[in-house]
C-alpha atoms as a PDB file:
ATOM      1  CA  UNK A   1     -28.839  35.227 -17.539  1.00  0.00           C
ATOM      2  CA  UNK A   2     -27.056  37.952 -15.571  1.00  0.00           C
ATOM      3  CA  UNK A   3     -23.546  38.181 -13.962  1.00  0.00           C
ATOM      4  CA  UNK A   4     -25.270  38.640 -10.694  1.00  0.00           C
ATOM      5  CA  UNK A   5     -26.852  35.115 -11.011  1.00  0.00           C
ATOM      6  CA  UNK A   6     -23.986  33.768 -12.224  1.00  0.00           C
ATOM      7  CA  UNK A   7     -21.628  34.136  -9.210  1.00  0.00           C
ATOM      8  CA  UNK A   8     -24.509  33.440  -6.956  1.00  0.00           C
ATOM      9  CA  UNK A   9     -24.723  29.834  -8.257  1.00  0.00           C
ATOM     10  CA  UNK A  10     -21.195  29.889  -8.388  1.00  0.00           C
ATOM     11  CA  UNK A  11     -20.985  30.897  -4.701  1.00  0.00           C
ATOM     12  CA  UNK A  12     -23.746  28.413  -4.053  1.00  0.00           C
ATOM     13  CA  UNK A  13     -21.793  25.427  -6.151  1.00  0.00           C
ATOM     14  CA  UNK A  14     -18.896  26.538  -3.930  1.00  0.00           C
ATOM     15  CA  UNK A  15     -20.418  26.494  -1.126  1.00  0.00           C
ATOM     16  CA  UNK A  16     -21.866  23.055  -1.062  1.00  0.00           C
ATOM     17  CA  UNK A  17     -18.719  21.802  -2.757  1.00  0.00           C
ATOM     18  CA  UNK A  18     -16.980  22.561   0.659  1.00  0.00           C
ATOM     19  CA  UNK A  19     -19.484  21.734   2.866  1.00  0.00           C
ATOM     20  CA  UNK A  20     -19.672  18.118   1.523  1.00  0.00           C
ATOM     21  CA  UNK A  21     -15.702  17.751   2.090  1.00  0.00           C
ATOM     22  CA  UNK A  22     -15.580  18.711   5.573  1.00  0.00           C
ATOM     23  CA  UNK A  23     -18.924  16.953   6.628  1.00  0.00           C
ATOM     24  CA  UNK A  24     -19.234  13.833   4.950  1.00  0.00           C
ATOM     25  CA  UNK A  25     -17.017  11.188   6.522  1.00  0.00           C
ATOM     26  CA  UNK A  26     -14.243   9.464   4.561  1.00  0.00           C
ATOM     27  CA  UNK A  27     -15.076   5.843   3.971  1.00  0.00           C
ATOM     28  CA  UNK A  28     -13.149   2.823   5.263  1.00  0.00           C
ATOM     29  CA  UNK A  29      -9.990   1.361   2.631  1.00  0.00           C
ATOM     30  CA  UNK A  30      -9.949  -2.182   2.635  1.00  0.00           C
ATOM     31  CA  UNK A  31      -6.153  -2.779   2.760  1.00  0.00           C
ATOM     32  CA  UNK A  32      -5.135  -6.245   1.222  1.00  0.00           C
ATOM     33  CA  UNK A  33      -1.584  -7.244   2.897  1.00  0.00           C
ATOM     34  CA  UNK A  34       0.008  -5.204   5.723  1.00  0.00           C
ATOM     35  CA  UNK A  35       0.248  -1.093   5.101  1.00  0.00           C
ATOM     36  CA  UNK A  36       0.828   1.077   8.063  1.00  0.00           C
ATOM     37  CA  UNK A  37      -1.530   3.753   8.764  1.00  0.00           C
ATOM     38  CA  UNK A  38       0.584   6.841   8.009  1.00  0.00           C
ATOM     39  CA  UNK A  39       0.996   5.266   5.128  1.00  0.00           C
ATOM     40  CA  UNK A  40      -2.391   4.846   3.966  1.00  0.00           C
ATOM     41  CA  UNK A  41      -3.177   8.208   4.265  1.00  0.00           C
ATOM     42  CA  UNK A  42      -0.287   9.507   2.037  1.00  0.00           C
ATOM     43  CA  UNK A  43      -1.672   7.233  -0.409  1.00  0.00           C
ATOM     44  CA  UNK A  44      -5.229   8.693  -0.384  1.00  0.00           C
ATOM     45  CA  UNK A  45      -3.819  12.528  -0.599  1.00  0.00           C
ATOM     46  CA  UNK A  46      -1.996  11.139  -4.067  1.00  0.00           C
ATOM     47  CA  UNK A  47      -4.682   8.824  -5.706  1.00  0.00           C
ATOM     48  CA  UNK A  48      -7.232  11.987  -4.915  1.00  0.00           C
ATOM     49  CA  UNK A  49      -4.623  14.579  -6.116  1.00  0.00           C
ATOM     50  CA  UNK A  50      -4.462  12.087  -9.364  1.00  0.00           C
ATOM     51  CA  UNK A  51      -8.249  12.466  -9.841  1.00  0.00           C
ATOM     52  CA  UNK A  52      -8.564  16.144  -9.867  1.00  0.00           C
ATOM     53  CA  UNK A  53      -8.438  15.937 -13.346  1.00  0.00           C
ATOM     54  CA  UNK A  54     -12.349  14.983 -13.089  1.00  0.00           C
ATOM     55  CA  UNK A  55     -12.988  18.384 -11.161  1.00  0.00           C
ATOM     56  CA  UNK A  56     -14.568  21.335 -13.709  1.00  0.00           C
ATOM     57  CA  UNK A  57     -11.313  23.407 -15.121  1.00  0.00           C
ATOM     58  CA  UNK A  58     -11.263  26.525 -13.217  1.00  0.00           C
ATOM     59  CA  UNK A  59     -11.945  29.198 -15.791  1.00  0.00           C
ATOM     60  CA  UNK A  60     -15.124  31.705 -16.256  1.00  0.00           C
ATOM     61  CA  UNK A  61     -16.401  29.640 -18.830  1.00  0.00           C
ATOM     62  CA  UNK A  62     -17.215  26.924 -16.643  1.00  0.00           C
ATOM     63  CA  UNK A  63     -19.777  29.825 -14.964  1.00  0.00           C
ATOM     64  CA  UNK A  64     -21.823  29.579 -18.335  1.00  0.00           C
ATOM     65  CA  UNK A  65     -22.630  25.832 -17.789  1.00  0.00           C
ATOM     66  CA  UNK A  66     -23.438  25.068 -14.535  1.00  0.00           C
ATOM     67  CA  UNK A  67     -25.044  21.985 -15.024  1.00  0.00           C
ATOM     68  CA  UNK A  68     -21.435  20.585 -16.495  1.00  0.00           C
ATOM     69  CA  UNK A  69     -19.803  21.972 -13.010  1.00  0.00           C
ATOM     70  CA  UNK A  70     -22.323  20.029 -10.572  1.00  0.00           C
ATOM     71  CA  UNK A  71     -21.891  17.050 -12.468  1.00  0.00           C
ATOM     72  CA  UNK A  72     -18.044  16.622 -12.574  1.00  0.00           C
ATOM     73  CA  UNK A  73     -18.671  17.295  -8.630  1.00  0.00           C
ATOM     74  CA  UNK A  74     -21.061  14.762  -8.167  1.00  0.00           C
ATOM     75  CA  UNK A  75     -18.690  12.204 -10.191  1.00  0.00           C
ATOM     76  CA  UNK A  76     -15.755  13.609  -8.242  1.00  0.00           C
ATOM     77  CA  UNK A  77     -17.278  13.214  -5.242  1.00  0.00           C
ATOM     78  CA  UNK A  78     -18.895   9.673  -6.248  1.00  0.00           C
ATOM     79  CA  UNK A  79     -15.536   7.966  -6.675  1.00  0.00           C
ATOM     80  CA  UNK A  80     -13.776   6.697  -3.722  1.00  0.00           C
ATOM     81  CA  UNK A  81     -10.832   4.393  -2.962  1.00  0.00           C
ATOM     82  CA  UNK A  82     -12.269   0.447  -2.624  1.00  0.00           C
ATOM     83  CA  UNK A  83      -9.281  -1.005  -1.811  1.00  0.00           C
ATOM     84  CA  UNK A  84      -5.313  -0.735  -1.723  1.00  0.00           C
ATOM     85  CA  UNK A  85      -3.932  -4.052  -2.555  1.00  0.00           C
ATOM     86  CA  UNK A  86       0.238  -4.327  -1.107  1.00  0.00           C
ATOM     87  CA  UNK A  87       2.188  -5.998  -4.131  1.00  0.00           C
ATOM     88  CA  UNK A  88       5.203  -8.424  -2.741  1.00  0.00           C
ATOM     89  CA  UNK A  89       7.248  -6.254  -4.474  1.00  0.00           C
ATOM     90  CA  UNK A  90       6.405  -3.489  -1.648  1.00  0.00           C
ATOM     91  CA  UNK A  91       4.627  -1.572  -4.282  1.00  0.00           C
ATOM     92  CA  UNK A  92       0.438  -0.904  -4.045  1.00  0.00           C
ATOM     93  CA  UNK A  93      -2.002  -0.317  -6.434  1.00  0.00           C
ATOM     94  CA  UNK A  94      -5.353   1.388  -5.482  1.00  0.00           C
ATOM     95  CA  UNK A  95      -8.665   0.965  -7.154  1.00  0.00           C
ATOM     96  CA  UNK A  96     -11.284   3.434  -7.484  1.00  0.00           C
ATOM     97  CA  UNK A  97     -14.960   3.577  -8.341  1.00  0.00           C
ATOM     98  CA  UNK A  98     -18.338   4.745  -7.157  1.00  0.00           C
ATOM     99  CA  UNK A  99     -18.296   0.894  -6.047  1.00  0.00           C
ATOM    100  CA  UNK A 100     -17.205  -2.610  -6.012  1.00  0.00           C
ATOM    101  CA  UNK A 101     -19.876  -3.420  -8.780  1.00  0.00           C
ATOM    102  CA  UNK A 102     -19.817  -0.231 -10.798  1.00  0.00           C
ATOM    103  CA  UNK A 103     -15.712  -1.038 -11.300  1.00  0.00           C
ATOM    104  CA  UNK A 104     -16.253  -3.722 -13.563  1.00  0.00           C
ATOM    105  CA  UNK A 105     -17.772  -0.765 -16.055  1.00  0.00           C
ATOM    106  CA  UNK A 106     -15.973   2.199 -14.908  1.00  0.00           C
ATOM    107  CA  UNK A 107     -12.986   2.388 -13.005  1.00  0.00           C
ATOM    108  CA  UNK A 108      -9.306   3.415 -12.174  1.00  0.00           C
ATOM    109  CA  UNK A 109      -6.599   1.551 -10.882  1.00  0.00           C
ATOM    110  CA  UNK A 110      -2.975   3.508  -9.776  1.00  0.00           C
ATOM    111  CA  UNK A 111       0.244   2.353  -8.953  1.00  0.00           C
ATOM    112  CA  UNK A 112       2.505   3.302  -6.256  1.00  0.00           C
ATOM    113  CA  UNK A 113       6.020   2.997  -5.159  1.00  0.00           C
ATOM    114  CA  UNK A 114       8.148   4.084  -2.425  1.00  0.00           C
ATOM    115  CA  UNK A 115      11.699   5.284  -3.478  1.00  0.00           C
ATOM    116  CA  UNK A 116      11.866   6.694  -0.101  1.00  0.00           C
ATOM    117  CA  UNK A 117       8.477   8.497  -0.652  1.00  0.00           C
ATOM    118  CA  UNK A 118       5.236   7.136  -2.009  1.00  0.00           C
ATOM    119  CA  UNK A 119       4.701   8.412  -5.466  1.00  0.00           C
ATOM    120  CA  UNK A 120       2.598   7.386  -8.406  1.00  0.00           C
ATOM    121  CA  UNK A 121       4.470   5.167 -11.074  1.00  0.00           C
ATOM    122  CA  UNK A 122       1.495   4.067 -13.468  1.00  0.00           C
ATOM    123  CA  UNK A 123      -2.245   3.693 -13.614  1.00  0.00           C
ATOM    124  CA  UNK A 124      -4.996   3.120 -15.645  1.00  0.00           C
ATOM    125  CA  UNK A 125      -8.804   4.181 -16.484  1.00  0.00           C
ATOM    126  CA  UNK A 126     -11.946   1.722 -18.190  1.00  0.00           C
ATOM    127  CA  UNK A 127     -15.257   2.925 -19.179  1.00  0.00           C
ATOM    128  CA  UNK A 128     -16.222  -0.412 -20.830  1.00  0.00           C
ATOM    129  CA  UNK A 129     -16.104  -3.493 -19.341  1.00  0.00           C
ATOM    130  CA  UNK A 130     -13.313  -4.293 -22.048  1.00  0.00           C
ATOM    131  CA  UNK A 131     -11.042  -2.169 -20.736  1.00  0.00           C
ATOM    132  CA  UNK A 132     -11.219  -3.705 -17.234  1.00  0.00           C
ATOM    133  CA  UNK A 133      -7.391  -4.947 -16.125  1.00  0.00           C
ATOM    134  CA  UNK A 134      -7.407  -9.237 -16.556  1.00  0.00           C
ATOM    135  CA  UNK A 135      -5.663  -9.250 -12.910  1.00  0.00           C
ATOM    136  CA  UNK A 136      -8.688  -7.482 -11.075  1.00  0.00           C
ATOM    137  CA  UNK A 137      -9.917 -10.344  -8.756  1.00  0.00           C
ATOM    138  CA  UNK A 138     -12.018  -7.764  -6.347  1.00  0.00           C
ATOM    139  CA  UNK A 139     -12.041  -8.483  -2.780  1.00  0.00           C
ATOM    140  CA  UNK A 140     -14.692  -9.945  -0.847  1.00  0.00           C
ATOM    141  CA  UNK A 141     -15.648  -7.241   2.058  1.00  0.00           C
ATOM    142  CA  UNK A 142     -14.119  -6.993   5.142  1.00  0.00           C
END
């Protein structure tokens, strides 16, 4: 395989990379408790800065195996926020997935605080249905 092919993919991968974030619409949260808007929406920026780490590390080895760079997109792009559940202690945690039924295999919960901003304070990951947190009672849709 040439360099030439190469970057085109890469421009290509690129390309639709981008193209899915601006034109695909964000789906609904399903907020459990009282959060203000604003407030939401800090909270998605820092749950999807948190998953970045599923996004193909930017080196030019990753150009040698494109198949491994559409694929972390796809599950990058797959996982969304379900819900943001409001603890009583004013803390949240957020659960992702590619949906309600696919968390009980693979998931990721996070927990935030505000100490006067919203930052992360904990979280978690499953890939079996072992590792799923005994407190998930998931919400019955809005």
């Amino acid at each position: 395989m040439n360099i030439r092919k190469l970057i085109r993919i890469a421009v290509f991968g690129a390309a639709v990379t981008v193209g899915l974030v601006i034109w695909l619409p964000v789906p609904q949260t399903q907020v459990i408790g009282s959060l203000p808007q604003g407030d939401l929406k800090v909270i998605r920026g820092l749950v999807q800065h948190e998953l970045r780490w599923l996004l193909p590390q930017r080196s030019w080895d990753t150009l040698l195996y494109p198949r491994y760079v559409v694929e972390s997109l796809w599950e990058y792009h797959q996982k969304r926020i379900l819900w943001v559940q409001v603890l009583e202690d004013g803390k949240v945690k957020v659960f992702v997935a590619v949906s309600k039924k696919a968390i009980l295999c693979d998931g990721h919960e996070f927990i935030l605080e505000r100490n006067p901003q919203w930052h992360v304070t904990g979280g978690g990951q499953w890939q079996v249905p072992k590792g799923v947190p005994e407190d998930l009672r998931i919400p019955p849709d809005a």
